[in-house]
PDB file of N, CA and C in Angstrom:
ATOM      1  N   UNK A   1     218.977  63.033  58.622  1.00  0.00           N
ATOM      2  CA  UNK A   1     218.341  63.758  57.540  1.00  0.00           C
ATOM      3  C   UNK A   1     217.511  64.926  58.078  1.00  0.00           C
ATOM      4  N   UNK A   2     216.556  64.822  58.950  1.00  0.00           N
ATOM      5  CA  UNK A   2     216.066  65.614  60.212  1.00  0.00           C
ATOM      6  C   UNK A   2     216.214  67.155  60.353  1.00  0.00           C
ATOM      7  N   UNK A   3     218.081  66.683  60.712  1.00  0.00           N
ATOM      8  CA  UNK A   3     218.841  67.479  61.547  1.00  0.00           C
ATOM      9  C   UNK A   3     219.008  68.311  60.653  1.00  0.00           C
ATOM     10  N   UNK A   4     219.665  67.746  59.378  1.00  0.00           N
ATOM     11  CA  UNK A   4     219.900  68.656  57.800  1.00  0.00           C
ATOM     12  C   UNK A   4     219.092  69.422  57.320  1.00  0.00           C
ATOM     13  N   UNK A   5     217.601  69.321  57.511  1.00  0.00           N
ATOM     14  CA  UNK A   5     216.543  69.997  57.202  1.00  0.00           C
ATOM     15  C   UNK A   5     216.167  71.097  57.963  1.00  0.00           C
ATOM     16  N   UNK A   6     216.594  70.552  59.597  1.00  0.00           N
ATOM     17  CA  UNK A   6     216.392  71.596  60.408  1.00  0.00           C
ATOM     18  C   UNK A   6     217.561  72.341  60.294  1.00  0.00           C
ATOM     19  N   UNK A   7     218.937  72.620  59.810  1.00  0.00           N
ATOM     20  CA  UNK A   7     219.925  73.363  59.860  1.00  0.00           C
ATOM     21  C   UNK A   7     219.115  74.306  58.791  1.00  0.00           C
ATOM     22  N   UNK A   8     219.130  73.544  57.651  1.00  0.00           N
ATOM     23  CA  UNK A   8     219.066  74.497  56.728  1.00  0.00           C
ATOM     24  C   UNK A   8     217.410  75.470  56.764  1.00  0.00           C
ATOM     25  N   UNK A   9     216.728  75.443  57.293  1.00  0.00           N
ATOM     26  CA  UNK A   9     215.716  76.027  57.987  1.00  0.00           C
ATOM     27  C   UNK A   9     215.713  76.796  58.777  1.00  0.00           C
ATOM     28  N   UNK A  10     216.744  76.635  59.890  1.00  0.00           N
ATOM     29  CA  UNK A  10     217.585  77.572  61.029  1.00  0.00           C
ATOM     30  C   UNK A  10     218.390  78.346  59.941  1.00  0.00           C
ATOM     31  N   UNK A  11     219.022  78.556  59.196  1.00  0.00           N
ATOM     32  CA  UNK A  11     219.807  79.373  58.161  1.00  0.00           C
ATOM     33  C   UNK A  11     219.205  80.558  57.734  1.00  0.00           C
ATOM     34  N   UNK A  12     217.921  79.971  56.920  1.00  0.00           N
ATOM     35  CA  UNK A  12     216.960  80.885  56.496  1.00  0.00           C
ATOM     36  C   UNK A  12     216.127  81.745  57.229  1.00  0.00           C
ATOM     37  N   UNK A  13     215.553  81.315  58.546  1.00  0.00           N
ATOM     38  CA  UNK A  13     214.835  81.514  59.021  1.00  0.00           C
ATOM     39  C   UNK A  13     214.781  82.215  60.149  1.00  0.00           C
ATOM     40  N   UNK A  14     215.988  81.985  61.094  1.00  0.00           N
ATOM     41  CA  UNK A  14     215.872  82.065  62.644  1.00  0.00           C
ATOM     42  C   UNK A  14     216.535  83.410  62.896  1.00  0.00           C
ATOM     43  N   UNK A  15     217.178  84.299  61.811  1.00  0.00           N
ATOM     44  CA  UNK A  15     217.796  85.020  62.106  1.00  0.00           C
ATOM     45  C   UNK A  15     216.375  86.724  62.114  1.00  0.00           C
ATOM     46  N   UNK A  16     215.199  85.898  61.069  1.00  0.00           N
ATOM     47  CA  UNK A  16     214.275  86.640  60.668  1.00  0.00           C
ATOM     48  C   UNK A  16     213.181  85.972  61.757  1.00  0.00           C
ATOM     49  N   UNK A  17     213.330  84.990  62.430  1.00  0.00           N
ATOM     50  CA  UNK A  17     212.352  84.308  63.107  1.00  0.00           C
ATOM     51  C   UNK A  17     212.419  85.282  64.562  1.00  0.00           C
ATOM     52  N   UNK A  18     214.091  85.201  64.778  1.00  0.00           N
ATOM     53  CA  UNK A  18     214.191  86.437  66.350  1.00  0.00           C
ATOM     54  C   UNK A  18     213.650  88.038  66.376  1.00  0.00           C
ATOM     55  N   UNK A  19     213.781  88.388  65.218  1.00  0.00           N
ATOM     56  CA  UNK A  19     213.531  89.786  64.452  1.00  0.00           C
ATOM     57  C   UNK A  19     212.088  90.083  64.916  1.00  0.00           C
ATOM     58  N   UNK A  20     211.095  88.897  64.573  1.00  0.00           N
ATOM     59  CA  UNK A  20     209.618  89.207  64.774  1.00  0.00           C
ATOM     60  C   UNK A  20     209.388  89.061  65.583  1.00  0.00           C
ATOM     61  N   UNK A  21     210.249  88.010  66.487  1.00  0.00           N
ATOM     62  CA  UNK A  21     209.828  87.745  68.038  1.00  0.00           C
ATOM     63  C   UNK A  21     210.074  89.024  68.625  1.00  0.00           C
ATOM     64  N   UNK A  22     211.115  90.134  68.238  1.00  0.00           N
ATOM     65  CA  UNK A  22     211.571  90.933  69.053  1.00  0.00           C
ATOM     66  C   UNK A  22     211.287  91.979  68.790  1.00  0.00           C
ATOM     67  N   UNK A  23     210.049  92.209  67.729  1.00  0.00           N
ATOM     68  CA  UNK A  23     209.197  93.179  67.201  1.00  0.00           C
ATOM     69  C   UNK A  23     207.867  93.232  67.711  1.00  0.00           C
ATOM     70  N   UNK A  24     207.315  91.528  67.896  1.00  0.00           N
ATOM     71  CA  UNK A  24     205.831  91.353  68.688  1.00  0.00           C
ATOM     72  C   UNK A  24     206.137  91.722  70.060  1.00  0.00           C
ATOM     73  N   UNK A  25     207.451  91.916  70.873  1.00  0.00           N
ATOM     74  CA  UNK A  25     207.387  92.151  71.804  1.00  0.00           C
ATOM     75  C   UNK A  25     207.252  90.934  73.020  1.00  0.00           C
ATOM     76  N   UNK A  26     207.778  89.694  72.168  1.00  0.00           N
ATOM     77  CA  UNK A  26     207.765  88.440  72.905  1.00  0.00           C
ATOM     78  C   UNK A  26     209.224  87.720  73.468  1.00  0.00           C
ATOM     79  N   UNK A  27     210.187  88.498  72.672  1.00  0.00           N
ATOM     80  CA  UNK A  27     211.633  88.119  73.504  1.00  0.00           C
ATOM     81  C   UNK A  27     212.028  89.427  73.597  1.00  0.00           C
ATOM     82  N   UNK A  28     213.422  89.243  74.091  1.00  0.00           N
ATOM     83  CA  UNK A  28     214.269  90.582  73.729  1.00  0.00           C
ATOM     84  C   UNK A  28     215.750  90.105  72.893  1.00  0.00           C
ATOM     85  N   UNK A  29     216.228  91.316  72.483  1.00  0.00           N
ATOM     86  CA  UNK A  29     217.188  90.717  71.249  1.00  0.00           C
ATOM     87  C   UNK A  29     218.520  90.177  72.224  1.00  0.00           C
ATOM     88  N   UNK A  30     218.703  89.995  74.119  1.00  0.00           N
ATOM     89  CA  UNK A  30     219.275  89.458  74.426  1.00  0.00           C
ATOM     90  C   UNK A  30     218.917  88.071  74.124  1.00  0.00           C
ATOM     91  N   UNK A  31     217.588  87.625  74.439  1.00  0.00           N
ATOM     92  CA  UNK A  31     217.161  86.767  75.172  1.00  0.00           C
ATOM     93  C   UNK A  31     217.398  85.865  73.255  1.00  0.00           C
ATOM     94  N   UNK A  32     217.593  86.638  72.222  1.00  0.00           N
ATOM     95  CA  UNK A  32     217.856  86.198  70.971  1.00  0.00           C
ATOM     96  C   UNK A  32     219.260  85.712  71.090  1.00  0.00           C
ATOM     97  N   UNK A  33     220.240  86.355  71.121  1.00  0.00           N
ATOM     98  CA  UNK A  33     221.566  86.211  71.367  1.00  0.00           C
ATOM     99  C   UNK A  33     221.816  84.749  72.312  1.00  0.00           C
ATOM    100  N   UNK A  34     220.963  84.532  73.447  1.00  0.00           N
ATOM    101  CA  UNK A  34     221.343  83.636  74.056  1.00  0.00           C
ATOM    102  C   UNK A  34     220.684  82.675  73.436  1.00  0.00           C
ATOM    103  N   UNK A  35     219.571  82.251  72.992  1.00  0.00           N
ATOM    104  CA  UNK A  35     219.464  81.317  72.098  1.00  0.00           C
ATOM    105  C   UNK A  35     220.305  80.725  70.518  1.00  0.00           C
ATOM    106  N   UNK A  36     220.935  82.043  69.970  1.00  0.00           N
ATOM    107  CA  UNK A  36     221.825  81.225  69.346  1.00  0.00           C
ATOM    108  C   UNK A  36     222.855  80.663  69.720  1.00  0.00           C
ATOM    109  N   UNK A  37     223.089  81.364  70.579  1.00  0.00           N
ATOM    110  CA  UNK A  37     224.451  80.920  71.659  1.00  0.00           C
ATOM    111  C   UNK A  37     223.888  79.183  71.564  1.00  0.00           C
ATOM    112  N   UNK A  38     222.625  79.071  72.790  1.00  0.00           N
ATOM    113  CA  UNK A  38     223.062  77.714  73.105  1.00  0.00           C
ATOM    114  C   UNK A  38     222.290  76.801  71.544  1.00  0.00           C
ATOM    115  N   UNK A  39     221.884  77.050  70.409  1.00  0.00           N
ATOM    116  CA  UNK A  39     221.768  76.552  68.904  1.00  0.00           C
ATOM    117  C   UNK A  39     223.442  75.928  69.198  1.00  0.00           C
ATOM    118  N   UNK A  40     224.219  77.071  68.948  1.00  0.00           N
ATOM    119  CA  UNK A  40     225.425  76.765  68.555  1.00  0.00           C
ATOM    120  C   UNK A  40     226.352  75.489  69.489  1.00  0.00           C
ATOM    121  N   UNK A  41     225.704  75.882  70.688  1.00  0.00           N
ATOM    122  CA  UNK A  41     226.657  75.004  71.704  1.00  0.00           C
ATOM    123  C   UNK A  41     226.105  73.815  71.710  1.00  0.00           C
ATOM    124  N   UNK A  42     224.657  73.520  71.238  1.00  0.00           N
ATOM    125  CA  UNK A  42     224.060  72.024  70.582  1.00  0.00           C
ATOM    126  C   UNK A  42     224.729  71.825  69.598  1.00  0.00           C
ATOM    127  N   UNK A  43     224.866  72.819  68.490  1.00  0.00           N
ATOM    128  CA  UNK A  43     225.714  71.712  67.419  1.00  0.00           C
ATOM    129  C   UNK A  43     227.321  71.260  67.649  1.00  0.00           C
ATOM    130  N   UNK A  44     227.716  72.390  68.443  1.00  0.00           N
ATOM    131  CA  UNK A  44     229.354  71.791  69.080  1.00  0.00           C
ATOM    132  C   UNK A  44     229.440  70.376  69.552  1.00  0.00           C
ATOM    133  N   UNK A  45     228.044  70.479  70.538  1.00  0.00           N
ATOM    134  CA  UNK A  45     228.333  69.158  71.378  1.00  0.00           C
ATOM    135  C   UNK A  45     227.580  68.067  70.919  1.00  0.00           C
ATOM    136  N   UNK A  46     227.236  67.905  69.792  1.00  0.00           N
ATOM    137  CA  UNK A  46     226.736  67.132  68.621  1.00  0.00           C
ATOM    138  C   UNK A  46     225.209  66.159  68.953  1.00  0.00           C
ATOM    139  N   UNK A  47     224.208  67.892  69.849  1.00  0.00           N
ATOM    140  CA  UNK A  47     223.395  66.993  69.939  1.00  0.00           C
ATOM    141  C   UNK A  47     222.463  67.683  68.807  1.00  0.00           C
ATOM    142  N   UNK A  48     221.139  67.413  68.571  1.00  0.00           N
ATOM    143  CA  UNK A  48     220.029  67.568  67.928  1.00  0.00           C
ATOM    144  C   UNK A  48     220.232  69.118  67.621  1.00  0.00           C
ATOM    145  N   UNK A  49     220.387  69.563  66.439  1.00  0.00           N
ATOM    146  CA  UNK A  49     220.337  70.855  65.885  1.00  0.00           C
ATOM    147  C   UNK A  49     218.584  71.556  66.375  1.00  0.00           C
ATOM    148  N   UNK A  50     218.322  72.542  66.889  1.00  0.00           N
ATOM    149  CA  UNK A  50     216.764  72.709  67.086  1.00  0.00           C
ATOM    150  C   UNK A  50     216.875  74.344  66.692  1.00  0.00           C
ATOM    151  N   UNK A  51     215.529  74.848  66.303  1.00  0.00           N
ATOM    152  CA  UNK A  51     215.081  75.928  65.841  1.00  0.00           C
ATOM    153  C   UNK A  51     215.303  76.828  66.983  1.00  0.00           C
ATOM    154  N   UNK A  52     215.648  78.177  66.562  1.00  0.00           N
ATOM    155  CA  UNK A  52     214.932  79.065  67.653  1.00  0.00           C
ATOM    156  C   UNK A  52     213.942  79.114  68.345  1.00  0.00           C
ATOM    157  N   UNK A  53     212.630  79.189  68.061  1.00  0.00           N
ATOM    158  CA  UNK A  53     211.607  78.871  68.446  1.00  0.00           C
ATOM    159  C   UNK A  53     211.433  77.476  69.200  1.00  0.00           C
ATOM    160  N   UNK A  54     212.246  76.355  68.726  1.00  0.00           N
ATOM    161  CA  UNK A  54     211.943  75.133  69.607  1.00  0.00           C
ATOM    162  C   UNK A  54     212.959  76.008  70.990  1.00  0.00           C
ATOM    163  N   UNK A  55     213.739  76.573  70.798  1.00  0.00           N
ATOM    164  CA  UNK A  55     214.465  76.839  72.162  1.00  0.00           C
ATOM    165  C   UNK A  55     213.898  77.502  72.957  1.00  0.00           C
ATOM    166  N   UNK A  56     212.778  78.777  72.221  1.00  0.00           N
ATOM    167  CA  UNK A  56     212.606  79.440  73.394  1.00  0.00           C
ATOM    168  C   UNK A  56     210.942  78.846  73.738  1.00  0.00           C
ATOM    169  N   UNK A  57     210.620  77.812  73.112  1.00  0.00           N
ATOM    170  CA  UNK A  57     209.603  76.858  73.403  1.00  0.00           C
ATOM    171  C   UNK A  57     210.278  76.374  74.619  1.00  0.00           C
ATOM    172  N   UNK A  58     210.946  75.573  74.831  1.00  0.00           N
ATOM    173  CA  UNK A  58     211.580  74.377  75.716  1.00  0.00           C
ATOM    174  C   UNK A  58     212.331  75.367  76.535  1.00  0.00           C
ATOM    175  N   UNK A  59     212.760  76.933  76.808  1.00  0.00           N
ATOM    176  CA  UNK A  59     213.593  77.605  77.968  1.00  0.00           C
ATOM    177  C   UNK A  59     211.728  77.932  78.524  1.00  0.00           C
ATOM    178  N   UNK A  60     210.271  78.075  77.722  1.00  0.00           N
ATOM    179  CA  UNK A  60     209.348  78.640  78.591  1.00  0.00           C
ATOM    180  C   UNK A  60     209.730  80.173  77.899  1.00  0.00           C
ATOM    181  N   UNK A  61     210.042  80.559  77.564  1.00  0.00           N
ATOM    182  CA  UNK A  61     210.449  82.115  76.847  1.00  0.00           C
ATOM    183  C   UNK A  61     208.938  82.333  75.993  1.00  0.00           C
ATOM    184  N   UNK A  62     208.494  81.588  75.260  1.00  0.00           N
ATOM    185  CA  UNK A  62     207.173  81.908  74.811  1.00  0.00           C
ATOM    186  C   UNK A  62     206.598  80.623  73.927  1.00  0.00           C
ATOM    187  N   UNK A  63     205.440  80.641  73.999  1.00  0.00           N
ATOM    188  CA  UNK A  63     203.979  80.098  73.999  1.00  0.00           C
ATOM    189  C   UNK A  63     203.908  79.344  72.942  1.00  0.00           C
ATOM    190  N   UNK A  64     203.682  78.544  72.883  1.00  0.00           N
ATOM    191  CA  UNK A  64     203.347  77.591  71.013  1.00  0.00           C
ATOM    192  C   UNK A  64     202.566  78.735  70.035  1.00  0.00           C
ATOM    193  N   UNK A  65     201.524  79.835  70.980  1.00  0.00           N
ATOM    194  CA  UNK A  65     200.978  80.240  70.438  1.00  0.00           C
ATOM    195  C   UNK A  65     201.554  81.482  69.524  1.00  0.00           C
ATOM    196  N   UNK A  66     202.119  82.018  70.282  1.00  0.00           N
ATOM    197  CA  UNK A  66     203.324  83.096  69.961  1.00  0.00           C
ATOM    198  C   UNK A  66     204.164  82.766  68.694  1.00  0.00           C
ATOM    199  N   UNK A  67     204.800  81.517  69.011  1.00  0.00           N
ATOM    200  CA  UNK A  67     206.035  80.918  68.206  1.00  0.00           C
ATOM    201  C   UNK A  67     204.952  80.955  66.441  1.00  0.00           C
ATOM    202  N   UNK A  68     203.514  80.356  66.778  1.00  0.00           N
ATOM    203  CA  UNK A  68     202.524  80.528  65.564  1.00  0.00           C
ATOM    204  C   UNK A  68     202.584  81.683  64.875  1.00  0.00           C
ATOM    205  N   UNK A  69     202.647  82.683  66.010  1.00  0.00           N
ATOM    206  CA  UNK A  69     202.086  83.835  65.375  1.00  0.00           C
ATOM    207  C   UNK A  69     203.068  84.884  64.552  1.00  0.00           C
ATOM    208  N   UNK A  70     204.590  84.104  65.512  1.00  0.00           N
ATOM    209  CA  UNK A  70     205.478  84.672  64.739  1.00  0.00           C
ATOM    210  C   UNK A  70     205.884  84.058  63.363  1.00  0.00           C
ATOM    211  N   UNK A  71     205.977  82.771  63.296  1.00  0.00           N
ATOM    212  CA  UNK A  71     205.659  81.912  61.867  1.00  0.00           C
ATOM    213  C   UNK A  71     204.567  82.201  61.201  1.00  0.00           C
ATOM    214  N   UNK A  72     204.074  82.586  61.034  1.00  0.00           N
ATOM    215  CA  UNK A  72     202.856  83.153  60.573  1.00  0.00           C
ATOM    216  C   UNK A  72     203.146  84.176  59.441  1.00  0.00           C
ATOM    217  N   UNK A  73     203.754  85.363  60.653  1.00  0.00           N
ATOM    218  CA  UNK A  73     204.316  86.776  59.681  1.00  0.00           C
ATOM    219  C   UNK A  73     205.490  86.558  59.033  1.00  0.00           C
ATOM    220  N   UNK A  74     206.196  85.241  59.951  1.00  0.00           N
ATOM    221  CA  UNK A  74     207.639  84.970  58.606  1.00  0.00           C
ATOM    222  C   UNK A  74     207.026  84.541  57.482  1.00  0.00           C
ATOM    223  N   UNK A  75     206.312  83.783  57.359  1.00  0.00           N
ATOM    224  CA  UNK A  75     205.895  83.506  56.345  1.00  0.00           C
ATOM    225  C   UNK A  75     204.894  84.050  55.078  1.00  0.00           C
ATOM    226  N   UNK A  76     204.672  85.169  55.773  1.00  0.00           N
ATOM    227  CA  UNK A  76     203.631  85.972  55.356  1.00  0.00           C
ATOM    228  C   UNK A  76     204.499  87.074  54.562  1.00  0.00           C
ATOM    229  N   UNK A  77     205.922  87.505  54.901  1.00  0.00           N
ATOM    230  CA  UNK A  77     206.499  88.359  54.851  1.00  0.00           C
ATOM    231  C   UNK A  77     207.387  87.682  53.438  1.00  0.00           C
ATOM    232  N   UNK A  78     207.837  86.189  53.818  1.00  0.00           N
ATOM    233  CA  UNK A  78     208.586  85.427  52.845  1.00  0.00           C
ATOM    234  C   UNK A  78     207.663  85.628  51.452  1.00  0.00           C
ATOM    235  N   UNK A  79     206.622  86.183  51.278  1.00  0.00           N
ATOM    236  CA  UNK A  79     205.950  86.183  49.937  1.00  0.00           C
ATOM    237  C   UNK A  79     205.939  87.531  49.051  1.00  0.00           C
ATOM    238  N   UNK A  80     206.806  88.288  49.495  1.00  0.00           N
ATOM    239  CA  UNK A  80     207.414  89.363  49.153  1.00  0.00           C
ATOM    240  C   UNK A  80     208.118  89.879  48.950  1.00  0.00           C
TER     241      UNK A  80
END
């Protein structure tokens, strides 16, 4: 059920979630590309669907604090 919540969250979100990361100046839109890459190659190989942000949490790419700050303005932005 989890996993379903987190897909459909990754749908909405992650494509606008890399956008801000790569606007604050905290990834680059490669370092975006390769995270959906390996999103995708988790759901091929049927493990745990995870967010962008959990990926570039867990590659060390950027900061809990960062990942906040970019959730923050998604969400800030989603009210408009």
């Amino acid at each position: 059920m989890t996993n379903e919540i987190d897909k459909e969250l990754s749908q909405k979100y992650c494509p606008r979630f890399g956008q801000i990361a790569v606007e604050k100046g905290y990834v680059t839109s490669e370092q975006v590309k390769e995270a959906v890459s390996e999103q995708i190659d988790d759901n091929i190989a049927g493990r745990p669907h995870r967010l962008i942000g959990r990926i570039f949490l867990d590659n060390g790419i950027m900061t809990p604090q960062q990942i906040e700050i970019v959730l923050n303005e998604l969400f800030k932005r989603e009210k408009y």
